[in-house]
Protein backbone atom coordinates (compact mmCIF):
# COMPACT_ATOMS: atom_id res chain seq x y z
CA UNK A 1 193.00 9.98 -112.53
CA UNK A 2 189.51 9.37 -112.25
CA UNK A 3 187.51 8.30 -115.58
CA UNK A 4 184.33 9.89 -114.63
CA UNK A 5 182.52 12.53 -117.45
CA UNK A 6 182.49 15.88 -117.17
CA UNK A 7 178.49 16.60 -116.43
CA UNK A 8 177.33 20.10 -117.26
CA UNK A 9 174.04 21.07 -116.18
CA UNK A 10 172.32 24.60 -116.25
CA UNK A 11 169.34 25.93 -114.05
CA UNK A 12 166.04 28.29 -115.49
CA UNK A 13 164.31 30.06 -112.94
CA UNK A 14 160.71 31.46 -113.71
CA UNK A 15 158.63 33.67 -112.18
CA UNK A 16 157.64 37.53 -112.87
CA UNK A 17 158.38 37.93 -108.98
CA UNK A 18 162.09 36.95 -109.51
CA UNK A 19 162.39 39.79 -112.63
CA UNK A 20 160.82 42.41 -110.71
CA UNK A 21 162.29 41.98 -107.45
CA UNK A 22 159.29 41.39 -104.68
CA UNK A 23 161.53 37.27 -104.69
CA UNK A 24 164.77 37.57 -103.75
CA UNK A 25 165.98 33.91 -105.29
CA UNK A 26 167.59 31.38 -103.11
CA UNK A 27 167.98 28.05 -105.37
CA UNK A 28 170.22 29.08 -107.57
CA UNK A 29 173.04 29.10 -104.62
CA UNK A 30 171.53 26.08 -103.09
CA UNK A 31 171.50 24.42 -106.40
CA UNK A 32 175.30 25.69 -107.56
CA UNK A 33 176.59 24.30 -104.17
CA UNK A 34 174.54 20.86 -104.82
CA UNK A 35 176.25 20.34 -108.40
CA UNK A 36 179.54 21.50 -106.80
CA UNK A 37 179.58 18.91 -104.37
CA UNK A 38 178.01 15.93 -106.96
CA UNK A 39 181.34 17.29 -109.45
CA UNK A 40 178.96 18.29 -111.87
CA UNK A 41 179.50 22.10 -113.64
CA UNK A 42 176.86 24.53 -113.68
CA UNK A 43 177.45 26.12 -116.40
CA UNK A 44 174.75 28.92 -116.86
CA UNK A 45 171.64 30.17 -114.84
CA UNK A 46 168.89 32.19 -116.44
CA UNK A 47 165.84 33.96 -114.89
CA UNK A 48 162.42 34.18 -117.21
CA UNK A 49 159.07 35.51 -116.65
CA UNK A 50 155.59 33.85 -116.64
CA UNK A 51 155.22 33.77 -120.40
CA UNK A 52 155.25 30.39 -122.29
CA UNK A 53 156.84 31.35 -125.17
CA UNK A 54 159.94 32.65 -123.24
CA UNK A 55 159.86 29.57 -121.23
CA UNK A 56 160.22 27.03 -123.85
CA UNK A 57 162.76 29.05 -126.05
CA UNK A 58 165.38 29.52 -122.98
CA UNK A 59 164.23 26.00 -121.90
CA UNK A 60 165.27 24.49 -125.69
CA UNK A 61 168.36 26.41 -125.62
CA UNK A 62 169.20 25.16 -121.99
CA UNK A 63 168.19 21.36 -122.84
CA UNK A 64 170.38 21.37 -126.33
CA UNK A 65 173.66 22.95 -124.59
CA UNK A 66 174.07 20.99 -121.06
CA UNK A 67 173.69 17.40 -119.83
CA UNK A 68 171.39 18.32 -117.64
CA UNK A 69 168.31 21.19 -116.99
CA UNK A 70 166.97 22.49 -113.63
CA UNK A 71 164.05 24.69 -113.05
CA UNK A 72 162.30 26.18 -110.63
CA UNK A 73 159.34 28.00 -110.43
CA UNK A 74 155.86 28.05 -112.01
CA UNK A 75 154.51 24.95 -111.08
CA UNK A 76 151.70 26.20 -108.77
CA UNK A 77 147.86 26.23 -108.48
CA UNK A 78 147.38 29.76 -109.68
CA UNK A 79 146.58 31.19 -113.83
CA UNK A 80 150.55 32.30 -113.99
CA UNK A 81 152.14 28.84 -112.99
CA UNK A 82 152.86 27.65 -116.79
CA UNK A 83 155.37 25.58 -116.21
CA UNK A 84 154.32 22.47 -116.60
CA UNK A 85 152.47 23.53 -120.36
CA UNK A 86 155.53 25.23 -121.24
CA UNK A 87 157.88 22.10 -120.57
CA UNK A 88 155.21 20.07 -122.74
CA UNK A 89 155.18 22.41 -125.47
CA UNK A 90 158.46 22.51 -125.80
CA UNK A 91 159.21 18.90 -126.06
CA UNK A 92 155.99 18.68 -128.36
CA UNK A 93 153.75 16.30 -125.83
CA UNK A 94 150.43 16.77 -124.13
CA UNK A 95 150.25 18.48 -120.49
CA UNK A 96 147.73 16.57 -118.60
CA UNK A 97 146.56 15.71 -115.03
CA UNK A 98 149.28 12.86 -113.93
CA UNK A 99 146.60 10.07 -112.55
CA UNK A 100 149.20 8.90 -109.59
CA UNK A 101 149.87 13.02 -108.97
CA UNK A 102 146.27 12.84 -108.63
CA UNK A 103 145.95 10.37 -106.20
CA UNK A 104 148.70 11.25 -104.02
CA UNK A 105 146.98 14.65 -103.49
CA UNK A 106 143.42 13.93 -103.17
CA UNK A 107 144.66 12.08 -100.42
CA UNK A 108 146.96 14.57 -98.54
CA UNK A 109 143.44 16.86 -98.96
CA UNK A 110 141.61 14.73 -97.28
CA UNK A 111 143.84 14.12 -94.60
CA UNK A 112 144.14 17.56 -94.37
CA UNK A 113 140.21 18.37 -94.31
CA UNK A 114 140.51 20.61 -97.63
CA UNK A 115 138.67 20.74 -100.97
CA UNK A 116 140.86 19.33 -103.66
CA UNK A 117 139.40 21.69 -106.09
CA UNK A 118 140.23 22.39 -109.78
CA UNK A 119 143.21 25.23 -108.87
CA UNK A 120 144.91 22.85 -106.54
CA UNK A 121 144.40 19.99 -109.31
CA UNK A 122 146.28 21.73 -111.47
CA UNK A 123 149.62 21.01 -109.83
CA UNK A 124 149.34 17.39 -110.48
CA UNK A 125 149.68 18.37 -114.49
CA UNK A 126 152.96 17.40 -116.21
CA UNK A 127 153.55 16.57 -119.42
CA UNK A 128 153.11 13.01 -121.20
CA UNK A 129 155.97 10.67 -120.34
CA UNK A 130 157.40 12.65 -117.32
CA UNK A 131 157.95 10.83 -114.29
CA UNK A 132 157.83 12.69 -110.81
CA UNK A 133 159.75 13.87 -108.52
CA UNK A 134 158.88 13.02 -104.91
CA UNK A 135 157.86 16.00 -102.66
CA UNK A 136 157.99 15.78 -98.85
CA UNK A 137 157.03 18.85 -98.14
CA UNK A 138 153.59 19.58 -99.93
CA UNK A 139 153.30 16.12 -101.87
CA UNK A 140 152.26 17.70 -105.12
CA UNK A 141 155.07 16.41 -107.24
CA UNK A 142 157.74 17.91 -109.74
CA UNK A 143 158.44 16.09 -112.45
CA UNK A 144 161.61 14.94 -114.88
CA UNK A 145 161.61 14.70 -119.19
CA UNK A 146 164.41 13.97 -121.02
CA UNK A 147 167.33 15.45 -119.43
CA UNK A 148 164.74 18.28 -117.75
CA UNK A 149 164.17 18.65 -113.85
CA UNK A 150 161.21 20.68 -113.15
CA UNK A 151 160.90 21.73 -109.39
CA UNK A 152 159.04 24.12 -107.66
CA UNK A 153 159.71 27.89 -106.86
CA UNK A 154 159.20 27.45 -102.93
CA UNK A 155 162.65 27.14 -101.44
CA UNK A 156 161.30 24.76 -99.11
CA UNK A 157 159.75 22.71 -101.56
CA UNK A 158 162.97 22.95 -104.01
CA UNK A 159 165.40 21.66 -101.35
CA UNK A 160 163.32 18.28 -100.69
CA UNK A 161 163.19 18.14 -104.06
CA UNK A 162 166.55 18.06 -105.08
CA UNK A 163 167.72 15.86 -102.43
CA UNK A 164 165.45 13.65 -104.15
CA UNK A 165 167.27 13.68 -107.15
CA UNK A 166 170.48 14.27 -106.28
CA UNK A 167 171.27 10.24 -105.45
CA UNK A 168 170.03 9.42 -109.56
CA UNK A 169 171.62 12.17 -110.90
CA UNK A 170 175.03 10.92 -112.96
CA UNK A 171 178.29 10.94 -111.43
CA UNK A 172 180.47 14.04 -112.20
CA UNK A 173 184.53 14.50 -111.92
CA UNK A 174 184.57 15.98 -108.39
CA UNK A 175 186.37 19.58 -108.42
CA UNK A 176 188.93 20.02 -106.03
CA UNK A 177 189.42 23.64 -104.65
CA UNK A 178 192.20 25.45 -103.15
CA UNK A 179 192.50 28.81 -101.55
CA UNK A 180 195.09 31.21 -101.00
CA UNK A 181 194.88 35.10 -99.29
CA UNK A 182 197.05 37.73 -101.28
CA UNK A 183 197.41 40.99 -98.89
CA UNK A 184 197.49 42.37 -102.09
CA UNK A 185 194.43 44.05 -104.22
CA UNK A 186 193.52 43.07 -107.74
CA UNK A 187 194.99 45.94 -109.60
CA UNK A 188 198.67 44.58 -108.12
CA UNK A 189 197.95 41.52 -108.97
CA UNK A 190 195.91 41.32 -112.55
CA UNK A 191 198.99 41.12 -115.09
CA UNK A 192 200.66 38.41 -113.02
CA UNK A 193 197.52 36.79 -112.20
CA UNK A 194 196.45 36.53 -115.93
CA UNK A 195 199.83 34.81 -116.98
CA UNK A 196 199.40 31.72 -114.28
CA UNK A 197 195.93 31.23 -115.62
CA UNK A 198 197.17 31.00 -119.42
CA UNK A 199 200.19 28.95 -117.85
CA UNK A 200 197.67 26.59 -116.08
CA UNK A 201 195.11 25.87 -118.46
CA UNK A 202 193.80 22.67 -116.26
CA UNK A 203 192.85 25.21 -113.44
CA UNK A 204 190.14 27.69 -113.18
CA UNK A 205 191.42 30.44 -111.28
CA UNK A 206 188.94 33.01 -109.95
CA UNK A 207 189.96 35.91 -107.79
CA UNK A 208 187.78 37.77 -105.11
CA UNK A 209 188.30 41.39 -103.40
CA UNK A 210 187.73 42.21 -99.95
CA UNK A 211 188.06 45.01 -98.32
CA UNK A 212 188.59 45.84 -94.50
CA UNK A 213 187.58 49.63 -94.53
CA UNK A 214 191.63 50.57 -95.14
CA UNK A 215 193.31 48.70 -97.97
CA UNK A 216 192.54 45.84 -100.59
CA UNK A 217 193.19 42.23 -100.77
CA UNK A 218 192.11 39.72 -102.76
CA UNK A 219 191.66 35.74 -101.61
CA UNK A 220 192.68 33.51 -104.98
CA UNK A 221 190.72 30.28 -105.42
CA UNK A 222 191.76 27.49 -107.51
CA UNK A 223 189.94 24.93 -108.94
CA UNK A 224 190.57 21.83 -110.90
CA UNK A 225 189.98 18.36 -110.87
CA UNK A 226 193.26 16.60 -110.97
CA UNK A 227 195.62 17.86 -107.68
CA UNK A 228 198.86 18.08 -109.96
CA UNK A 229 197.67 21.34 -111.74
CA UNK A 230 196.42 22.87 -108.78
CA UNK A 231 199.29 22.54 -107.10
CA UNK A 232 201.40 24.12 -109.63
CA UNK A 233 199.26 27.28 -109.99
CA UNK A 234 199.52 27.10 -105.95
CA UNK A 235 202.90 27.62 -106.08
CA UNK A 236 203.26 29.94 -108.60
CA UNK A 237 200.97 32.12 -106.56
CA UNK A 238 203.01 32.25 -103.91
CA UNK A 239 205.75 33.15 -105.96
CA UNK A 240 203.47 35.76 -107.61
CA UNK A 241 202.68 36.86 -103.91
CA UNK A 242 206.46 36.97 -102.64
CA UNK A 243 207.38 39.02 -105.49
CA UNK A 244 205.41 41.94 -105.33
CA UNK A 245 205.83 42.02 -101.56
CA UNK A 246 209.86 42.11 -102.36
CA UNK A 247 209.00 44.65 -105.18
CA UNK A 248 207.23 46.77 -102.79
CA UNK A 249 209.92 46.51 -99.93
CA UNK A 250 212.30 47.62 -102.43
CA UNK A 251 209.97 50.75 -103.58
């Protein structure tokens, strides 16, 4: 039995384009598949618009509750990305231009032949104390403070970014996961279902319809992070499984 914590985390998107449906968002899934792999629980995801004082109230909430914050979004050149203000205000520090961001992108302009003027400036602001998080793609950096990971909106941008992080992120309980097909839908399997979760309170036990344009079944995942308790709900699964199917037969 391993000794490692149990790391939650939880992730705020931002952006008006995410609320009204012109960005279809792909982090969250990159980022819940991250975590997954790195053992560490994402707890909770929540989407807010471009307004500051939405921003810092989910972001306080977030920060209080979970080990660890994600964000993406808002971090651009443009009078909407607030971000970075947002993230200061609401751990009561100045925002300010970051002298290294700065650097690092008056030189990428230059190299590039293009004005590093006062909108594209404003992506090197972060608030006092934050240190950055490298960017590969664009070089204008996101940034970390306290247990907050600001990244951009761009999924481009946000993968590089979290594969930065992902190495000094802590060390979370890895989950295990098993699978196993029922030919049987939901509604046959619910009652049963229920009792093996309550019986198995180590497991999380999620369960997941398809349908094949005739008849339901359902594919049952089980997760938990020791193999003894997973293996138990296994089997009792299959027993779940064999008796309806001998119910049935009989019927």
């Amino acid at each position: 039995m391993t000794d490692a914590p149990v790391v939650t985390a939880a992730m705020l998107a931002i952006g008006d384009e995410l609320l009204s449906g012109r960005t279809k968002d792909r982090n969250i899934g990159h980022l819940a598949d991250m975590l997954f792999l790195a053992g560490i629980d994402l707890k909770e995801v929540r989407i807010v618009g471009d307004e500051e004082e939405h921003i810092v109230e989910a972001l306080n909430a977030l920060r209080s509750r979970y080990g660890l914050v994600f964000t993406s979004g808002g971090i651009g050149p443009t009078h909407d990305d607030i971000t970075a203000d947002a993230v200061a205000k609401a751990f009561g520090v100045p925002c300010s231009h970051d002298p290294l961001a700065m650097t690092l992108m008056a030189e990428m302009y230059a190299r590039r032949g293009m004005e590093f003027n006062e909108a594209r400036q404003r992506m090197a602001r972060m608030p006092e104390g934050a240190r950055h998080i490298p960017n590969r793609v664009s070089t204008a950096p996101g940034f970390v403070i306290g247990n907050v990971h600001v990244m951009a909106g761009v999924p481009q941008v946000f993968v590089a970014m979290l594969e930065a992080l992902m190495p000094d992120l802590p060390a979370g309980r890895p989950m295990l996961s098993r699978s196993v097909v029922s030919p049987f839908g939901e509604g046959d399997i619910g009652t049963a279902l229920t009792a093996i979760q309550k019986a198995h309170p180590e497991t999380s036990i999620g369960s997941y319809p398809r349908f094949d344009g005739n008849r339901f079944s359902t594919e049952i995942v089980i997760r938990s992070r020791e193999s003894t308790p997973a293996e138990a709900a296994e089997r009792d699964i299959m027993a779940m499984i064999a008796d309806i199917a001998g119910t049935k037969a009989a019927g």
